[in-house]
C-alpha atoms as a PDB file:
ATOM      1  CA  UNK A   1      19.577 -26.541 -25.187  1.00  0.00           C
ATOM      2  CA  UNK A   2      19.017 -23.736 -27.669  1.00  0.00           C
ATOM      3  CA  UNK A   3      22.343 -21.818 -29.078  1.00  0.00           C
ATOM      4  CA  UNK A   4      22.348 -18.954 -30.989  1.00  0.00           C
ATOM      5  CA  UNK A   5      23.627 -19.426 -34.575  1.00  0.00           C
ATOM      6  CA  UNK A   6      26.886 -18.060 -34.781  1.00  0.00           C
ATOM      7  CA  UNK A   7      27.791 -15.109 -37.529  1.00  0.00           C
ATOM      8  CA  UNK A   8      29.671 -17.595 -40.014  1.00  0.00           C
ATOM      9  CA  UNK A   9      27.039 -20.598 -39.948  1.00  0.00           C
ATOM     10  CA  UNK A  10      24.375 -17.521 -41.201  1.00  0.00           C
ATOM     11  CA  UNK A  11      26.573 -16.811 -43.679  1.00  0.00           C
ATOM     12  CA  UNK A  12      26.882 -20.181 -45.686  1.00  0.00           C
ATOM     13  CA  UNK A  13      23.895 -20.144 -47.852  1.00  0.00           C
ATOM     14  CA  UNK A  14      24.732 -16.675 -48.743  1.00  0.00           C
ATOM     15  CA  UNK A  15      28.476 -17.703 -49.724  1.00  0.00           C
ATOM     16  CA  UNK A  16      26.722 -20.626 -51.545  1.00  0.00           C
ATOM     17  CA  UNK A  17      24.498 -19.199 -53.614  1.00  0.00           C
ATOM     18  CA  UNK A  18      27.027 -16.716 -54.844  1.00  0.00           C
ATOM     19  CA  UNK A  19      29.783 -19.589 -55.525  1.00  0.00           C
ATOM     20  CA  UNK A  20      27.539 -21.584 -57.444  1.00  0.00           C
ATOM     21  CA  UNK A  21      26.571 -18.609 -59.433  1.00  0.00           C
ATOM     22  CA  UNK A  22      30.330 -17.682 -59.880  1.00  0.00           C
ATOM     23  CA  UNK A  23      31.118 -21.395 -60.957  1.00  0.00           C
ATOM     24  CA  UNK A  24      28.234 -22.239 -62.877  1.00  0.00           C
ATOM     25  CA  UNK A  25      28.667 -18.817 -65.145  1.00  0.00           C
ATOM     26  CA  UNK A  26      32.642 -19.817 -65.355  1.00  0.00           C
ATOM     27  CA  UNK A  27      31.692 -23.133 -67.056  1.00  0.00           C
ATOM     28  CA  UNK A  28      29.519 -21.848 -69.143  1.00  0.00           C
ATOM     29  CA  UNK A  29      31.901 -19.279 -70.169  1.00  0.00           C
ATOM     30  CA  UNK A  30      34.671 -21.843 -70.733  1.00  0.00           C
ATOM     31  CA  UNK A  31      31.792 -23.461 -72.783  1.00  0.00           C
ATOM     32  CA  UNK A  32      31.043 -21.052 -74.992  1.00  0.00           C
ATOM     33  CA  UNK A  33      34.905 -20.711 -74.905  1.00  0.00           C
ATOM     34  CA  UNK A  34      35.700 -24.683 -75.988  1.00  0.00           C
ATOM     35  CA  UNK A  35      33.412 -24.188 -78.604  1.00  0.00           C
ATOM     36  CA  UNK A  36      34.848 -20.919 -80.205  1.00  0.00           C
ATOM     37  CA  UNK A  37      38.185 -21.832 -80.005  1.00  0.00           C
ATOM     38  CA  UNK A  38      38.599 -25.703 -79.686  1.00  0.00           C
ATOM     39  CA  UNK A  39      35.523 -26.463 -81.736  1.00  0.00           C
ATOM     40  CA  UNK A  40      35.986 -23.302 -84.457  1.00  0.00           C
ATOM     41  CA  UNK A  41      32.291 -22.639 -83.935  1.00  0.00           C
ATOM     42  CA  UNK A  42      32.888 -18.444 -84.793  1.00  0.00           C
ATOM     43  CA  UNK A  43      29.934 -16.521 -82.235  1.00  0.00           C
ATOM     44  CA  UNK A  44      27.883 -14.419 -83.959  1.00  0.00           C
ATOM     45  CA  UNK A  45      27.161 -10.471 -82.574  1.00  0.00           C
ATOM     46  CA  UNK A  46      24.410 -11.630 -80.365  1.00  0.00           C
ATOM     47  CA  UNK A  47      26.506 -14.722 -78.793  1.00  0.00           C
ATOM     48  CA  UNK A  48      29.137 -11.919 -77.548  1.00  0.00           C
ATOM     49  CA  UNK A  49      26.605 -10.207 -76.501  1.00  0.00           C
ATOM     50  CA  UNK A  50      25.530 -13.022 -74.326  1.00  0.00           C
ATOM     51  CA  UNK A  51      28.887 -13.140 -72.389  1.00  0.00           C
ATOM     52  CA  UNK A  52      28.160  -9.829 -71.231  1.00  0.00           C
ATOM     53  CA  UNK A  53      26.051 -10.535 -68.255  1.00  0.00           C
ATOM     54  CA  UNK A  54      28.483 -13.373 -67.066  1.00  0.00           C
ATOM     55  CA  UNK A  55      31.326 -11.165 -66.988  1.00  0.00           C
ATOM     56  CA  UNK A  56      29.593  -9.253 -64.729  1.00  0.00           C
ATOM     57  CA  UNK A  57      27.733 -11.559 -62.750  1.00  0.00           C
ATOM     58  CA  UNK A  58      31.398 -14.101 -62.008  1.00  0.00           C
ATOM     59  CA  UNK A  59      33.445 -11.023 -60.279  1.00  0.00           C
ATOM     60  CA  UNK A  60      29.819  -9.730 -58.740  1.00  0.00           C
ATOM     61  CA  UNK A  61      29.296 -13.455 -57.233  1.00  0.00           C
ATOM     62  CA  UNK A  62      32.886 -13.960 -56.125  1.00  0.00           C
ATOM     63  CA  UNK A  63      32.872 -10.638 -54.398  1.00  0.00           C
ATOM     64  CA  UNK A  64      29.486 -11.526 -52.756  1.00  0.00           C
ATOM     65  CA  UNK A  65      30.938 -14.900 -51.356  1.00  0.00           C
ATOM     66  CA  UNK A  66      33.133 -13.085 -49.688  1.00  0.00           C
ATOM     67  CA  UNK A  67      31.346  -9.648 -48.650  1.00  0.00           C
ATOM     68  CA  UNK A  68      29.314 -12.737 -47.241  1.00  0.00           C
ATOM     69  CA  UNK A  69      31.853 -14.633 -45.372  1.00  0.00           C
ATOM     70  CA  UNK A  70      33.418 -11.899 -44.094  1.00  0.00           C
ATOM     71  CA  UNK A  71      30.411 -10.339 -42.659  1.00  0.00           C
ATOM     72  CA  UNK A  72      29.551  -7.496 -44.933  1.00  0.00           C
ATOM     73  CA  UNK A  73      26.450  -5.191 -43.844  1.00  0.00           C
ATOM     74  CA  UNK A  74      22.885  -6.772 -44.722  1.00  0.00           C
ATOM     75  CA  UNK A  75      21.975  -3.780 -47.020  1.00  0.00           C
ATOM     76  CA  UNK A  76      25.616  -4.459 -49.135  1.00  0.00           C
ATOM     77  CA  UNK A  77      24.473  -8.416 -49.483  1.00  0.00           C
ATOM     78  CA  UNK A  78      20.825  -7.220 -50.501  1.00  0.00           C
ATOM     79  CA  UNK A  79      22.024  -4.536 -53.093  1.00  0.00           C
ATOM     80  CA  UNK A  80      24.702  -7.143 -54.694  1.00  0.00           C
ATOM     81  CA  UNK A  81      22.172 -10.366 -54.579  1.00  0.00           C
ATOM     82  CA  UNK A  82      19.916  -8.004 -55.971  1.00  0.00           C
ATOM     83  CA  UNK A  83      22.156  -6.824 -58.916  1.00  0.00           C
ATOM     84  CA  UNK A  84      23.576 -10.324 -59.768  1.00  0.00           C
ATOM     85  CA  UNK A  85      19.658 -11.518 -60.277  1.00  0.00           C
ATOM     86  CA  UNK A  86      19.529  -8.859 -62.442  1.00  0.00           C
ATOM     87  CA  UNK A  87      22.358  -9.894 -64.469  1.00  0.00           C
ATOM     88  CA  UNK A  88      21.545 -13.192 -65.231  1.00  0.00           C
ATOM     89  CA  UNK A  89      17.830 -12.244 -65.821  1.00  0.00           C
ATOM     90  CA  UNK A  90      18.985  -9.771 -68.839  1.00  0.00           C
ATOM     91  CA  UNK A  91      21.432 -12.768 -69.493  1.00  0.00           C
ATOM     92  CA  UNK A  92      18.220 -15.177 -70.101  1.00  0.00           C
ATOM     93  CA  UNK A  93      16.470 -11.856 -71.953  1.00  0.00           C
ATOM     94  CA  UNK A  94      19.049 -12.189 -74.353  1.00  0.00           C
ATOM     95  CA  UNK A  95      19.427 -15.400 -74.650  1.00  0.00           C
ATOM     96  CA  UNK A  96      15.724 -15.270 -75.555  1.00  0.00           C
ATOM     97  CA  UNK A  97      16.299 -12.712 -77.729  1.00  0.00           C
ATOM     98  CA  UNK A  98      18.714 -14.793 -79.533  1.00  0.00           C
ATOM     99  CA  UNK A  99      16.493 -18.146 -79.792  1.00  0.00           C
ATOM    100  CA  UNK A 100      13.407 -16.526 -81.145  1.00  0.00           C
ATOM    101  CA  UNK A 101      15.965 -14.554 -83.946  1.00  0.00           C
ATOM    102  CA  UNK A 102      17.250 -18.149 -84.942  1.00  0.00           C
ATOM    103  CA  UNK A 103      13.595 -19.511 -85.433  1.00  0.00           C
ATOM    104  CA  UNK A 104      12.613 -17.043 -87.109  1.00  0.00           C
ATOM    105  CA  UNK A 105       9.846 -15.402 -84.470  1.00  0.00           C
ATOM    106  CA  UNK A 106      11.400 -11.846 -85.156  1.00  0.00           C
ATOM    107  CA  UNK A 107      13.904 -10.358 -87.240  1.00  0.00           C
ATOM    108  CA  UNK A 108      17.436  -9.693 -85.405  1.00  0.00           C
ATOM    109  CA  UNK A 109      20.007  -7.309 -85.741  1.00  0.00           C
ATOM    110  CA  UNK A 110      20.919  -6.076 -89.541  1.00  0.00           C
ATOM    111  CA  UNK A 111      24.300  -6.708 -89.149  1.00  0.00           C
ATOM    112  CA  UNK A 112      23.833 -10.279 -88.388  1.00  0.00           C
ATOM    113  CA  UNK A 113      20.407 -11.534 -89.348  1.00  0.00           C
ATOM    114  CA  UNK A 114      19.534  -9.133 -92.876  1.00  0.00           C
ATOM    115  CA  UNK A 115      20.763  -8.728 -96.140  1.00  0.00           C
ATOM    116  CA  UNK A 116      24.459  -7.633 -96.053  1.00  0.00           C
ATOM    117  CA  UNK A 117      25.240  -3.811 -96.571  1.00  0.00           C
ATOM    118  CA  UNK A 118      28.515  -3.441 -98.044  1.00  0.00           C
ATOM    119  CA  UNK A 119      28.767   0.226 -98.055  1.00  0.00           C
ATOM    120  CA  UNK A 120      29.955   2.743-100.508  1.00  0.00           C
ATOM    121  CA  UNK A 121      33.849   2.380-100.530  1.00  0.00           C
ATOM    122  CA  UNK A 122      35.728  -0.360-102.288  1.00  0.00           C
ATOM    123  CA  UNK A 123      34.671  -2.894-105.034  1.00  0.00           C
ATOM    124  CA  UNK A 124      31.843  -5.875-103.858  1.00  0.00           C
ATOM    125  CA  UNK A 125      34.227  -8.324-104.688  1.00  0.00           C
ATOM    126  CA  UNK A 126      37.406  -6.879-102.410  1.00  0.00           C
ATOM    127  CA  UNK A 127      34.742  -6.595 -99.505  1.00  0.00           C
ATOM    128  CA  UNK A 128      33.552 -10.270-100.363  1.00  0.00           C
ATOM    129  CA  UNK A 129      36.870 -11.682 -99.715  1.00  0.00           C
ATOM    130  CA  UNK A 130      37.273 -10.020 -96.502  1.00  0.00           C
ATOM    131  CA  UNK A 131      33.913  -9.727 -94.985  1.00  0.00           C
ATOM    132  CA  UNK A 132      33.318 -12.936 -92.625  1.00  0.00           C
ATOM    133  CA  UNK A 133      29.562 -12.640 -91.627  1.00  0.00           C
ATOM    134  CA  UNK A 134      28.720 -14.798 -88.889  1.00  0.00           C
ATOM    135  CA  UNK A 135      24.675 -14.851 -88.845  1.00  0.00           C
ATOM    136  CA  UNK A 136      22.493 -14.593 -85.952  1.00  0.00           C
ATOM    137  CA  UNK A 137      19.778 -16.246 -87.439  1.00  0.00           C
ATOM    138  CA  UNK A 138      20.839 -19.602 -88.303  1.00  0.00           C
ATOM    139  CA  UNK A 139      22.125 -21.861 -85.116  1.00  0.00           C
ATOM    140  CA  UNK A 140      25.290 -22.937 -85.559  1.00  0.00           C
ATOM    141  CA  UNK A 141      24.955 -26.221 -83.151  1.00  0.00           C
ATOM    142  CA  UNK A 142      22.051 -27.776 -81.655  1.00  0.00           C
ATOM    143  CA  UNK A 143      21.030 -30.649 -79.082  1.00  0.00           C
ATOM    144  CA  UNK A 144      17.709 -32.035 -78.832  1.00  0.00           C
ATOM    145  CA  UNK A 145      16.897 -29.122 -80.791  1.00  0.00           C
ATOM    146  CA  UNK A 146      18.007 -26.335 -78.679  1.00  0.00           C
ATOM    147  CA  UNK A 147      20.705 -23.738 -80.025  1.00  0.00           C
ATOM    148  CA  UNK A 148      22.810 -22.857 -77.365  1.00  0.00           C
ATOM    149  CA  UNK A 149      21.233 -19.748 -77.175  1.00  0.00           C
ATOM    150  CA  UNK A 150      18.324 -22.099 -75.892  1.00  0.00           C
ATOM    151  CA  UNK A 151      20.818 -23.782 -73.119  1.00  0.00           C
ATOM    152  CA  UNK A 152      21.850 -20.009 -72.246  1.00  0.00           C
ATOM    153  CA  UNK A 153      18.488 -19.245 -71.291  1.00  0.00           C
ATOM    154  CA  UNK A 154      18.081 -22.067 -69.039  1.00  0.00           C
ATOM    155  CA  UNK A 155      21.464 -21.573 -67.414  1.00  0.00           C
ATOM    156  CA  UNK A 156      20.942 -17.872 -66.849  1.00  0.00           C
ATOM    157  CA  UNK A 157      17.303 -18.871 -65.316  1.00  0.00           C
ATOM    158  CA  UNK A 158      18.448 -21.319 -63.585  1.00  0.00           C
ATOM    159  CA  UNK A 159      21.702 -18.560 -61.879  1.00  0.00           C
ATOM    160  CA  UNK A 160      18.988 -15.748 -61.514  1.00  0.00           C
ATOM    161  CA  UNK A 161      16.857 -18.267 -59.316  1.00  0.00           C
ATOM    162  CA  UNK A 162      19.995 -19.238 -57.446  1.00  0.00           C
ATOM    163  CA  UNK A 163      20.475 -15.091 -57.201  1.00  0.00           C
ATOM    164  CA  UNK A 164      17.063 -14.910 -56.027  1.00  0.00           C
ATOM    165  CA  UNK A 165      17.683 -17.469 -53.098  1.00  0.00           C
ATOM    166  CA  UNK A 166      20.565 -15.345 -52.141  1.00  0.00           C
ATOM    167  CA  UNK A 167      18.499 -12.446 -52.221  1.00  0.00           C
ATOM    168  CA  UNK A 168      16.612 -14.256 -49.904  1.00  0.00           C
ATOM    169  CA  UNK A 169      18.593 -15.491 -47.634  1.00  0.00           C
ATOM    170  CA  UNK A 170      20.256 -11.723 -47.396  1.00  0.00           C
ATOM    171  CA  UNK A 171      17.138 -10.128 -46.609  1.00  0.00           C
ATOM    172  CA  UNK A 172      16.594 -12.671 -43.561  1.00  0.00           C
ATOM    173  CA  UNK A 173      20.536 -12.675 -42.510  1.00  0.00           C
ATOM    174  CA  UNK A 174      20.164 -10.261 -39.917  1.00  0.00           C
ATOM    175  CA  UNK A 175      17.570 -11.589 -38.448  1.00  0.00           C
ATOM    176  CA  UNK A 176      17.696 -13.212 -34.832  1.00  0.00           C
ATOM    177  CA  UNK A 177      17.467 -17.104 -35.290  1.00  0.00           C
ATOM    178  CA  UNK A 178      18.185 -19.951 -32.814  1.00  0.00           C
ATOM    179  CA  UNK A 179      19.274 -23.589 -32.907  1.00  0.00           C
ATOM    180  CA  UNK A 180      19.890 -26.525 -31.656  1.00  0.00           C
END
């Protein structure tokens, strides 16, 4: 006997894909977090920078698990699927970004990657003993020879595809299905 698939059954790959988003970006971010703080690893300007697109995309998923299991209109679930694959894409960008700065395949940000500019006020030496430059061109920690810039690429890949499954499965949510 066929039975139509009831509202809440539709909605679990919708609520999954935007949990494991949400928890997958909160370990990383505890991650990067163990190793600033427990491991004394300081992030460089780019690394920050990196963060960026997880603290959007953790609240975005969260809300999106439950816009989804709470039956939020199909266009809402498209747009928000839609913007959290965008979010881990730029995350991936950057995290590109970041790995070809570290081996060297283009020059990165002056502040971080260039010869230090110390500006016109104060003595070098005052500014020496107070300037802590972190560089963006040298990783600080690697594993099987991939900075964690590398493993941030991967990770955000790996969430944007997960987005892009949500995406999916919003854009077919309203659609009439049966089952057994």
């Amino acid at each position: 006997m066929l039975m139509r698939t009831t509202e809440p059954e539709r909605a679990v790959p919708l609520v999954g894909a935007a949990l494991t988003v949400a928890a997958v970006g909160i370990a990383t971010i505890l991650g990067a977090y163990y190793f600033e703080y427990v491991l004394h690893y300081q992030p460089c300007p780019l690394c920050l920078e990196q963060r960026i697109p997880y603290y959007v995309g953790i609240p975005l998923a969260l809300a999106l698990a439950l816009a989804a299991r709470y039956g939020a209109p199909r266009p809402a679930l498209i747009a928000g699927f839609a913007a959290l694959a965008l979010a881990m894409t730029i995350g991936a960008g950057l995290g590109v970004y970041h790995a070809g700065v570290e081996w060297h395949l283009w020059t990165g940000p002056q502040e971080c990657s260039g010869d230090p500019n110390f500006g016109r006020s104060g003595s070098l030496f005052d500014q020496l003993n107070t300037v802590i430059v972190v560089r963006c061109d040298e990783a600080a920690w690697r594993l099987l020879g991939i900075s964690l810039a590398g493993y941030n690429v991967v990770i955000s890949a790996a969430l944007a595809c997960v987005a892009l499954w949500g995406l999916r499965a919003a854009l077919h949510h309203g659609s009439s299905s049966a089952s057994q």
